[in-house]
N, C-alpha and C. Protein backbone atom coordinates (compact mmCIF):
# COMPACT_ATOMS: atom_id res chain seq x y z
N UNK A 1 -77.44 30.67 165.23
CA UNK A 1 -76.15 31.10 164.75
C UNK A 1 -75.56 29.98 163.89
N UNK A 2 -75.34 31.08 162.73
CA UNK A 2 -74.55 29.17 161.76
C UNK A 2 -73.17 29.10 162.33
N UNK A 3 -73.16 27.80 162.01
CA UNK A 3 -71.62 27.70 162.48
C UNK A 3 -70.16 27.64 161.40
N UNK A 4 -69.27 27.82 161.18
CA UNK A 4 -68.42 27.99 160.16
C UNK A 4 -68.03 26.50 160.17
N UNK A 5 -67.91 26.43 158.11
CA UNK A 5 -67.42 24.88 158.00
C UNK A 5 -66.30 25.24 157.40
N UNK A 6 -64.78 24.53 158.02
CA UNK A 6 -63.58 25.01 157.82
C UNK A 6 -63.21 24.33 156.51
N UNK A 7 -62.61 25.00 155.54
CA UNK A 7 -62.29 24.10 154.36
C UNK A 7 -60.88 23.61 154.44
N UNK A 8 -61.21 22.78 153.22
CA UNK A 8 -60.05 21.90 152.73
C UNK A 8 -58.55 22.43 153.30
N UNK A 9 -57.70 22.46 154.03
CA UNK A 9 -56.33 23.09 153.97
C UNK A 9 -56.09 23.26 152.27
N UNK A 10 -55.25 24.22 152.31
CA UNK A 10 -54.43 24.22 151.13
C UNK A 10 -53.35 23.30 151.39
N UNK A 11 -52.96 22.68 149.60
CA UNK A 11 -51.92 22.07 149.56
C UNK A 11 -50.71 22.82 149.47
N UNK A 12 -49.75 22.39 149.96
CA UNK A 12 -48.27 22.82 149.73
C UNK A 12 -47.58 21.49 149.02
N UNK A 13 -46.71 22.47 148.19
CA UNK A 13 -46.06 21.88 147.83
C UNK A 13 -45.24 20.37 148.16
N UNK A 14 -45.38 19.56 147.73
CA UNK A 14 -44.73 18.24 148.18
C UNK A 14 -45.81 17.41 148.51
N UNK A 15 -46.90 17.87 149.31
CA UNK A 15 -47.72 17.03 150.12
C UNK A 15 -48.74 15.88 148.97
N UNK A 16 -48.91 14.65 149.74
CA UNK A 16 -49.79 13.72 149.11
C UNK A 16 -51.59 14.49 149.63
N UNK A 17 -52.05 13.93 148.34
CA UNK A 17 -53.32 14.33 147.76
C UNK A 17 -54.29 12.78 148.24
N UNK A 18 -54.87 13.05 148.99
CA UNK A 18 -55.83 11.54 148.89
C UNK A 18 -57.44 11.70 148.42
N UNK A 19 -57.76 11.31 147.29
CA UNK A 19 -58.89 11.00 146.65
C UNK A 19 -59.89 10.15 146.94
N UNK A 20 -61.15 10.58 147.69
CA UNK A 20 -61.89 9.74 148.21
C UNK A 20 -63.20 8.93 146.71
N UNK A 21 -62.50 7.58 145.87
CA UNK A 21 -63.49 7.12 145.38
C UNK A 21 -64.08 6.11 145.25
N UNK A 22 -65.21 5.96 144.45
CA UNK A 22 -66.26 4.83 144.90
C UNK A 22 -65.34 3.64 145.47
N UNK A 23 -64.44 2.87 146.16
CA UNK A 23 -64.57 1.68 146.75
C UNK A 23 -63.27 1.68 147.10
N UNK A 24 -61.91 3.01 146.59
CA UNK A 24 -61.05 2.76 146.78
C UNK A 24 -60.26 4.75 146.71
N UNK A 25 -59.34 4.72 147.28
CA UNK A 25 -58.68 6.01 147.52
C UNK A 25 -57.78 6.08 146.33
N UNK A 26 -57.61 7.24 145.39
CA UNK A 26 -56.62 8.02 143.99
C UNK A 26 -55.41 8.85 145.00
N UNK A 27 -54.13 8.37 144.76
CA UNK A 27 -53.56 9.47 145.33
C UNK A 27 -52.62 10.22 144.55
N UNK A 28 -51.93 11.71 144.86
CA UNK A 28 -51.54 12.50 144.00
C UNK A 28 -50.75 12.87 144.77
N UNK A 29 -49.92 13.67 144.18
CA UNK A 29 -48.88 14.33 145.19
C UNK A 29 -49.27 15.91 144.43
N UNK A 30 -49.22 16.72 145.67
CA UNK A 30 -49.34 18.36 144.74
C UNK A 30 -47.52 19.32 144.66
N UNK A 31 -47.78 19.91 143.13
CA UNK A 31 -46.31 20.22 143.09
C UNK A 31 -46.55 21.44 143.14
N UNK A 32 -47.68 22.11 143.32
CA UNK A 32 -48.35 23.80 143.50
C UNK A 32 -48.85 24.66 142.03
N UNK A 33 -49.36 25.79 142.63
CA UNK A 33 -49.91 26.38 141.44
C UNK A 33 -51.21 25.34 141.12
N UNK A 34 -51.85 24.57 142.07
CA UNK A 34 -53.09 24.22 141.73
C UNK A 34 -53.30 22.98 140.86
N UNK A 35 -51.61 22.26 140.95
CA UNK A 35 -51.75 21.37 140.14
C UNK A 35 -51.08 19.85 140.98
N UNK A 36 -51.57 18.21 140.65
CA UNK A 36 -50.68 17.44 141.05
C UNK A 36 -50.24 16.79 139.33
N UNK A 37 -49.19 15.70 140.33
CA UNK A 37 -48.68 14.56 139.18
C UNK A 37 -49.44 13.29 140.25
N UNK A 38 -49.65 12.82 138.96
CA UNK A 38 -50.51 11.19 139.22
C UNK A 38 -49.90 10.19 138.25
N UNK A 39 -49.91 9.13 139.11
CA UNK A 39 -50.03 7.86 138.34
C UNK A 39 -51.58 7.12 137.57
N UNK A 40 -51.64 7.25 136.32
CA UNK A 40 -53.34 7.22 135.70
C UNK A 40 -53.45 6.43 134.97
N UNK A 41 -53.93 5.33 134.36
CA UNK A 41 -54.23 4.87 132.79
C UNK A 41 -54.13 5.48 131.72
N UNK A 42 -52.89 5.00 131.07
CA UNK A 42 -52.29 6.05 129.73
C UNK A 42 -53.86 6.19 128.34
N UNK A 43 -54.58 5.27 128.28
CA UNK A 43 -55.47 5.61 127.86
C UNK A 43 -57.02 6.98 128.33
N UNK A 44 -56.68 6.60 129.38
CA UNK A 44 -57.89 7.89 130.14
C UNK A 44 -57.20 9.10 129.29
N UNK A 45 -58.82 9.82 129.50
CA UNK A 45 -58.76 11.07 128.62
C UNK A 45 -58.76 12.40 130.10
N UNK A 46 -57.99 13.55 129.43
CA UNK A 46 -56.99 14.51 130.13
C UNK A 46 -58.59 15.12 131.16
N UNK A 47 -58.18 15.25 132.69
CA UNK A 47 -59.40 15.15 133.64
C UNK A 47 -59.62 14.33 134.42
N UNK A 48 -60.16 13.18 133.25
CA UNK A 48 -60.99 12.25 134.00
C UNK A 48 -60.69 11.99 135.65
N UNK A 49 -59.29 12.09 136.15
CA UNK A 49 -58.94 11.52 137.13
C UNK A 49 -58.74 10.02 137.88
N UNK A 50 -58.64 9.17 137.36
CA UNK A 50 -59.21 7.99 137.37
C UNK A 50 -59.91 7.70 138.19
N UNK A 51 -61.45 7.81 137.82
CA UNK A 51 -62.66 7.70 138.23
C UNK A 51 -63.05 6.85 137.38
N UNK A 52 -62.24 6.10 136.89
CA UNK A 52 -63.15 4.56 135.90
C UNK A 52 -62.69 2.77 136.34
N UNK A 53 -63.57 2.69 136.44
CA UNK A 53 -62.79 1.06 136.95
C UNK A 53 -61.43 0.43 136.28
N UNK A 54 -61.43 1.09 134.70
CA UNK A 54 -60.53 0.35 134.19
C UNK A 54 -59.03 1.29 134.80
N UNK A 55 -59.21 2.01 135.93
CA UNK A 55 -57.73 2.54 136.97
C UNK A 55 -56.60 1.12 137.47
N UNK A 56 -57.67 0.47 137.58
CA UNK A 56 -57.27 -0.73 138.74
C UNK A 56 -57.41 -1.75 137.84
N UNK A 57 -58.09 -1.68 137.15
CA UNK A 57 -57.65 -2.90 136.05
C UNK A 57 -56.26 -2.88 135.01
N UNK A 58 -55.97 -1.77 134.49
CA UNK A 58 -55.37 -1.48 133.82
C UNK A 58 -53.60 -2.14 134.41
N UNK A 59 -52.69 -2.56 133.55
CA UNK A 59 -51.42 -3.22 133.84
C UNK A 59 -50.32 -1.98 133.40
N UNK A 60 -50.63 -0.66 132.76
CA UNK A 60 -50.08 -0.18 132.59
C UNK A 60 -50.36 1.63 133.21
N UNK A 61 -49.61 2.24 133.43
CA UNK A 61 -50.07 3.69 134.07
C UNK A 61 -49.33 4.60 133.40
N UNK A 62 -49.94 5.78 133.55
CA UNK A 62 -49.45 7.04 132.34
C UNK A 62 -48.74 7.89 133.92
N UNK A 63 -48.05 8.81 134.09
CA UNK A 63 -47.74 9.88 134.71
C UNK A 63 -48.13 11.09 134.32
N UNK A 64 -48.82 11.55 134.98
CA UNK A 64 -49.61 13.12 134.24
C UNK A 64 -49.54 14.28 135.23
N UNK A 65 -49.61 15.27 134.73
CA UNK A 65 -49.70 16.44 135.26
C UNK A 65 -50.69 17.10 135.08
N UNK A 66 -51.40 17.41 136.07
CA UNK A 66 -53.31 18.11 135.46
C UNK A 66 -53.48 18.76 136.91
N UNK A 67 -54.91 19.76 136.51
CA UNK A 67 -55.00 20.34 137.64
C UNK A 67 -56.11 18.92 138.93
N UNK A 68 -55.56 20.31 139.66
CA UNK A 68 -55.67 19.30 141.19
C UNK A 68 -57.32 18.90 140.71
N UNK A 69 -58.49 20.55 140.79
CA UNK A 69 -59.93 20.19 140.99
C UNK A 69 -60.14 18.93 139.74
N UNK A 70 -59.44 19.36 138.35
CA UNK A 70 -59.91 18.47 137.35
C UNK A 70 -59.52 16.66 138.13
N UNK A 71 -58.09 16.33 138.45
CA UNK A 71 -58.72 15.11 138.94
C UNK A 71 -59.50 14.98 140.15
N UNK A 72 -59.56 15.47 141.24
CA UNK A 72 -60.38 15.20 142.00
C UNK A 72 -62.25 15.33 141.29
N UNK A 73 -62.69 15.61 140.71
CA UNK A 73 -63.68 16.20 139.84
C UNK A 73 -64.75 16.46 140.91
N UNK A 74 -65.75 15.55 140.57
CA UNK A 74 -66.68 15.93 142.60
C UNK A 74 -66.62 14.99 143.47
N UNK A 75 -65.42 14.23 143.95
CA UNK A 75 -65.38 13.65 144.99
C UNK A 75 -64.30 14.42 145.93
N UNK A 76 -64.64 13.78 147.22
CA UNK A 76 -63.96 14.52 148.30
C UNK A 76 -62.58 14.25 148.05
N UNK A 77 -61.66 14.95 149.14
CA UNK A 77 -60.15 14.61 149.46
C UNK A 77 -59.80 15.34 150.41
N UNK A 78 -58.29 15.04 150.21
CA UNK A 78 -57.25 15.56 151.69
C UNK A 78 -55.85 15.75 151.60
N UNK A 79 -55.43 16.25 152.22
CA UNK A 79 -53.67 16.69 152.19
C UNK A 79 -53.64 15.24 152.86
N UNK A 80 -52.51 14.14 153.22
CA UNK A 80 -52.73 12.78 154.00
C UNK A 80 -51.40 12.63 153.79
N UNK A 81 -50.22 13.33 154.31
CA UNK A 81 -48.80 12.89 154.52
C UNK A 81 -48.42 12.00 155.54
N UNK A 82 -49.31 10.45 155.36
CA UNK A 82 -49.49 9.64 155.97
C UNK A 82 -48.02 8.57 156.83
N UNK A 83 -46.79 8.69 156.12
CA UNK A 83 -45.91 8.13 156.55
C UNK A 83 -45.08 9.43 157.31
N UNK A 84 -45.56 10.30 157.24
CA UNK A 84 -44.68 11.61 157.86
C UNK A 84 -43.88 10.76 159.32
N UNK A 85 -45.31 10.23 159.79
CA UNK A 85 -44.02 9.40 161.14
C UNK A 85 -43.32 8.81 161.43
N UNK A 86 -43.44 7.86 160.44
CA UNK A 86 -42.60 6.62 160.06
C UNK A 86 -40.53 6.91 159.34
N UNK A 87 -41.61 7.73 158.08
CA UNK A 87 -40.18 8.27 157.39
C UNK A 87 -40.03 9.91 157.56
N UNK A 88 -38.87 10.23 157.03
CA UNK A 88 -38.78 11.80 156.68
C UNK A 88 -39.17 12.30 155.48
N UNK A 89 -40.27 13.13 155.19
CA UNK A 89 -39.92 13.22 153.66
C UNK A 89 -38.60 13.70 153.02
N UNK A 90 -38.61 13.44 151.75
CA UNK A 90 -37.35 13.78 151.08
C UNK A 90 -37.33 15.33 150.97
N UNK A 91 -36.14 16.32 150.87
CA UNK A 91 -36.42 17.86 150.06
C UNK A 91 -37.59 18.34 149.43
N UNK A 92 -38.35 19.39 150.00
CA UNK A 92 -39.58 19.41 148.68
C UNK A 92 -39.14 19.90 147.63
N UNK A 93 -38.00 20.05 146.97
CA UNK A 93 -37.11 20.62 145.99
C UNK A 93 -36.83 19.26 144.92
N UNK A 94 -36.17 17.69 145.39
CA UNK A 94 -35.87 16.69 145.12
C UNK A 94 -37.32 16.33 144.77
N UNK A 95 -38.26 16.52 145.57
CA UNK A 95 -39.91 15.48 145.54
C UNK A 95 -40.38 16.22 144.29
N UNK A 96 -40.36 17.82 144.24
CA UNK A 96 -41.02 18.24 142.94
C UNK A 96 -40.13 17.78 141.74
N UNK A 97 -38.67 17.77 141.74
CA UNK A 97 -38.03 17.65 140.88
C UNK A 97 -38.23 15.98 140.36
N UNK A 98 -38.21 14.99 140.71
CA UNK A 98 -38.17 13.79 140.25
C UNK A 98 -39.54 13.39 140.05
N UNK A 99 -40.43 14.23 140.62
CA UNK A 99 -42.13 13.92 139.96
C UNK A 99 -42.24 14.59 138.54
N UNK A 100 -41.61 15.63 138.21
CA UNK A 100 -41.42 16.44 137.06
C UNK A 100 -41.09 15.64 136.24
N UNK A 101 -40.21 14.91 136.49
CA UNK A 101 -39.21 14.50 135.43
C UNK A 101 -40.21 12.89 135.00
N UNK A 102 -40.62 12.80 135.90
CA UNK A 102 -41.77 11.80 135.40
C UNK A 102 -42.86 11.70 134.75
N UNK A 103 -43.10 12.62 134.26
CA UNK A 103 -44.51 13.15 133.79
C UNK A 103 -43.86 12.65 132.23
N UNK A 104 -45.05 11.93 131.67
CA UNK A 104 -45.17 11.52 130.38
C UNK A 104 -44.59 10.45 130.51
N UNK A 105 -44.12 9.55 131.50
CA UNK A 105 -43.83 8.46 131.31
C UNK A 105 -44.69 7.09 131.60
N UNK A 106 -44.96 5.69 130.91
CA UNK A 106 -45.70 5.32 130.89
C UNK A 106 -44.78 3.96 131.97
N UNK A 107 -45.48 3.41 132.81
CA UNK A 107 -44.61 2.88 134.02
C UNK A 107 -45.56 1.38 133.83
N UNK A 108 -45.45 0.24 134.53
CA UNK A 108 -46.10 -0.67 134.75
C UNK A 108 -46.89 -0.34 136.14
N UNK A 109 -47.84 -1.11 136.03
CA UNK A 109 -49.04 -1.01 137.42
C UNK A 109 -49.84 -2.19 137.75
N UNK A 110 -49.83 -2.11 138.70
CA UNK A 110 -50.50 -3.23 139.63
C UNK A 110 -51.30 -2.71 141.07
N UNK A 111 -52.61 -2.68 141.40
CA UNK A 111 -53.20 -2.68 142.12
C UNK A 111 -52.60 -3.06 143.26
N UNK A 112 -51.98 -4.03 143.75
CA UNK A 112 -51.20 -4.46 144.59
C UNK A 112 -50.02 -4.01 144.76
N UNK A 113 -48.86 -3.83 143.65
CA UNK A 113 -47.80 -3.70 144.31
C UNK A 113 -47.10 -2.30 143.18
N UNK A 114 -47.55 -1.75 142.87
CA UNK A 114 -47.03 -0.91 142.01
C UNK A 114 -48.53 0.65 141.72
N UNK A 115 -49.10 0.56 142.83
CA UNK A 115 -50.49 1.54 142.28
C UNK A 115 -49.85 3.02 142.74
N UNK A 116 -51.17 3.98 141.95
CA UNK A 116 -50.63 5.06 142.39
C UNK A 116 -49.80 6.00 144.07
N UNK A 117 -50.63 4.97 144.75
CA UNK A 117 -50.36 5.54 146.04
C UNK A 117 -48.70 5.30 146.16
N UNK A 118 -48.33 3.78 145.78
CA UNK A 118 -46.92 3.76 146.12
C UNK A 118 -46.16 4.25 144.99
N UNK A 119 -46.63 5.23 143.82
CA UNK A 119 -46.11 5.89 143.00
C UNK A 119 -45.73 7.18 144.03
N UNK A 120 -46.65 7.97 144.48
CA UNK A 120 -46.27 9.07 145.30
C UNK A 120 -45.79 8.93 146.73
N UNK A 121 -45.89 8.04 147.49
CA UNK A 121 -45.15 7.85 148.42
C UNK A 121 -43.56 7.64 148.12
N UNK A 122 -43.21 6.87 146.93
CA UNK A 122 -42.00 6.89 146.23
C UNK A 122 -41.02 8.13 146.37
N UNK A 123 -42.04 9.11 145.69
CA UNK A 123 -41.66 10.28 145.39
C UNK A 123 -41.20 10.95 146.68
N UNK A 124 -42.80 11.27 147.65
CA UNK A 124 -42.03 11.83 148.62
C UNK A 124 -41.19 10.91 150.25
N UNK A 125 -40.87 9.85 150.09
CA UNK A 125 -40.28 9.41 151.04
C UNK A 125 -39.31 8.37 150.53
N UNK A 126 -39.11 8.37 148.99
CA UNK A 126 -37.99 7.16 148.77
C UNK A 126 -38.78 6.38 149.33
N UNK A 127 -39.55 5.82 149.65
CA UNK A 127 -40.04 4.65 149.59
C UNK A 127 -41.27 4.00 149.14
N UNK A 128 -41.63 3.17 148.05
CA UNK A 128 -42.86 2.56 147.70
C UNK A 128 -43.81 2.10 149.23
N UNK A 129 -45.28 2.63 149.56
CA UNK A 129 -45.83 2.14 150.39
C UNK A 129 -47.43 2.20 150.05
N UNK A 130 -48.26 1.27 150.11
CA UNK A 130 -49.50 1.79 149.86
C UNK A 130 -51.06 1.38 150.78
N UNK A 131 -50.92 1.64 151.64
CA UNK A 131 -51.83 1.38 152.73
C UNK A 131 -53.08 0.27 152.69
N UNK A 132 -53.72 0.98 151.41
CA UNK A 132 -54.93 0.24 150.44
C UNK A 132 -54.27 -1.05 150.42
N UNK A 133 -53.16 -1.31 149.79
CA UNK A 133 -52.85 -2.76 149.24
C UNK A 133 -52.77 -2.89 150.02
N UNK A 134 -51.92 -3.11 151.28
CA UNK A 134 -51.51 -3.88 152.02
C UNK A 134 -52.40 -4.02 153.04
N UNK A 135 -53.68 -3.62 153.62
CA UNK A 135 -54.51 -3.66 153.85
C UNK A 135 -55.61 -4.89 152.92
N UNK A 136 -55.50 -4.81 152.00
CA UNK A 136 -56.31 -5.67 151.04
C UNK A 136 -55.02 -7.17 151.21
N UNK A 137 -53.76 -6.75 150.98
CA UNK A 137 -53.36 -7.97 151.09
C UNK A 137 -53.51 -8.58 151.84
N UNK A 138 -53.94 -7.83 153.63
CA UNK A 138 -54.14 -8.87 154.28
C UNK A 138 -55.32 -9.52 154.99
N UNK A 139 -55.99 -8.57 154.32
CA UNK A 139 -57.88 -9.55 154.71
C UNK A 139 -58.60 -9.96 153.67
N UNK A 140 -57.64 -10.33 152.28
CA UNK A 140 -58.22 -10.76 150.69
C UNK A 140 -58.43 -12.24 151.07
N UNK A 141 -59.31 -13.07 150.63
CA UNK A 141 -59.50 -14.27 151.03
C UNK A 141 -59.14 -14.84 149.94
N UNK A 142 -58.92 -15.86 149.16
CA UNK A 142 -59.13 -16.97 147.99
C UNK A 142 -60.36 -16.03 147.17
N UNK A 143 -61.10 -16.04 148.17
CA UNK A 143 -63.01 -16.28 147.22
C UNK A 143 -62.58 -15.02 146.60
N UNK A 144 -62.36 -14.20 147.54
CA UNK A 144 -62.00 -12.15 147.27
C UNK A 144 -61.37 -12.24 146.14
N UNK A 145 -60.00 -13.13 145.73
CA UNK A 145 -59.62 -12.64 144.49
C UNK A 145 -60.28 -13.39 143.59
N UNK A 146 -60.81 -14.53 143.92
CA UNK A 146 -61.20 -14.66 142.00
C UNK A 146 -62.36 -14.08 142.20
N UNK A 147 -63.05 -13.34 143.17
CA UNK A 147 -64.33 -12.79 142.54
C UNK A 147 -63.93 -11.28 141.86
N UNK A 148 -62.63 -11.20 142.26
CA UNK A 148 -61.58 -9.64 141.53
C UNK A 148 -61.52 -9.87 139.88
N UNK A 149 -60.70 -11.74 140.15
CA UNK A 149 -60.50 -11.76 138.38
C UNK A 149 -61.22 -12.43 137.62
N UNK A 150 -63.10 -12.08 138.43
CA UNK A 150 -63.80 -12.65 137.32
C UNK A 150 -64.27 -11.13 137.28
N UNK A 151 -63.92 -10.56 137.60
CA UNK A 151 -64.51 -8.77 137.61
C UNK A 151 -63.47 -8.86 136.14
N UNK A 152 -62.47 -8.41 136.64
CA UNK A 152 -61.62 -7.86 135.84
C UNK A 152 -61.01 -9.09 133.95
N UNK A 153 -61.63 -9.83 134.14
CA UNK A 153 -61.80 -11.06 132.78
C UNK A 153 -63.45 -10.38 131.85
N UNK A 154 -64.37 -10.08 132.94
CA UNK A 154 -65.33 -9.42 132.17
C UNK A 154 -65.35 -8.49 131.90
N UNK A 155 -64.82 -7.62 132.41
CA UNK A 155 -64.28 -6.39 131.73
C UNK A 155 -63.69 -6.63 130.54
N UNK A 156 -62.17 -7.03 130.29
CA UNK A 156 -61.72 -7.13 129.50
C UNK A 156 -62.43 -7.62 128.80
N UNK A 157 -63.05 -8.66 128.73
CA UNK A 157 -63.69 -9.39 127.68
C UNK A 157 -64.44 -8.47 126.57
N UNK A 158 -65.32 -7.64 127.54
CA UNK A 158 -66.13 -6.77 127.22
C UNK A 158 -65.61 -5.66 126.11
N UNK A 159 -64.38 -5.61 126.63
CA UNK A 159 -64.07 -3.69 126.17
C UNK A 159 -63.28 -5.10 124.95
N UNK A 160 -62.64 -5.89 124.67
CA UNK A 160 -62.48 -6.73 123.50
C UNK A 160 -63.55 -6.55 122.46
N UNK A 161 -64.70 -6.64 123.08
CA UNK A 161 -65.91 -6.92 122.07
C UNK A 161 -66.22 -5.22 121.70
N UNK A 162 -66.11 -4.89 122.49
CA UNK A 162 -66.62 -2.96 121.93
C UNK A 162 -64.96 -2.42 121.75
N UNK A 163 -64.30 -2.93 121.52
CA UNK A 163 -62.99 -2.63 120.59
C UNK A 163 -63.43 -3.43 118.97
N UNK A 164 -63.91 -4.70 118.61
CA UNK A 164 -63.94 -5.05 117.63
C UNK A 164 -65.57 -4.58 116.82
N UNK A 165 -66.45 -3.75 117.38
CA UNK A 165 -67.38 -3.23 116.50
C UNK A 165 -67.17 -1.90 116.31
């Protein structure tokens, strides 16, 4: 007898979106009709989801509105209204409305203290929180970050040199 594999819940409205990818979690908030708003790299092209390293490298973030499957593309996820215990969420009326109003705006970003996750926790709990970072902030060693900003120096370096040919 097979056994039934229960899917994904549906999202409702308001709820955070968690993106399972290669080394680190994308999060979204869904505003319905099959779609979230994300915090993304204003350069990424419409989809992608940020599924490119330069997510976390990048100092600057776009706000977008796209469908849910297009960013998730084929990696897993989850509904993950992770501070639900901690805080209250805000109105899901207020949470869709001030994610709306954000879309197309290009924000500053930081892996640490400004990434997408504490973009949508923002949204729905008034408060910036992001699990990932603060988790990384506190078992990052010395060695951990400069082996981050010799990652992220060769990168740049790189996309310098395939910007000038």
């Amino acid at each position: 007898m097979a056994s039934a594999v229960s899917p994904v819940p549906q999202p409702k409205p308001g709820d955070l979106i968690e993106i399972f990818r290669l080394g680190y979690e994308h999060w979204a908030l869904y505003v319905g009709d099959g779609y979230v708003i994300h915090l993304a790299p204003p350069d990424e092209y419409p989809g992608a989801g940020s599924s490119s390293i330069f997510s976390v490298l990048s100092s600057r973030g776009m706000v977008k509105r796209e469908l849910l499957r297009d960013v998730v593309g084929g990696c897993r996820y989850r509904v993950n209204n992770h501070l639900d215990h901690e805080h209250s969420p805000l109105p899901v009326n207020k949470i869709i409305r001030s994610a709306e109003e954000m879309v197309g705006k290009e924000l500053a970003y930081s892996v640490l203290n400004r990434n997408c996750e504490h973009f949508v926790t923002d949204l729905r709990y008034g408060k910036a929180r992001s699990r990932q970072a603060e988790k990384f902030k506190t078992t990052a060693t010395v060695g951990g970050l400069g082996a981050l900003a010799a990652i992220a120096v060769s990168f740049a370096v790189a996309n310098k040199r395939s910007q000038r040919q």
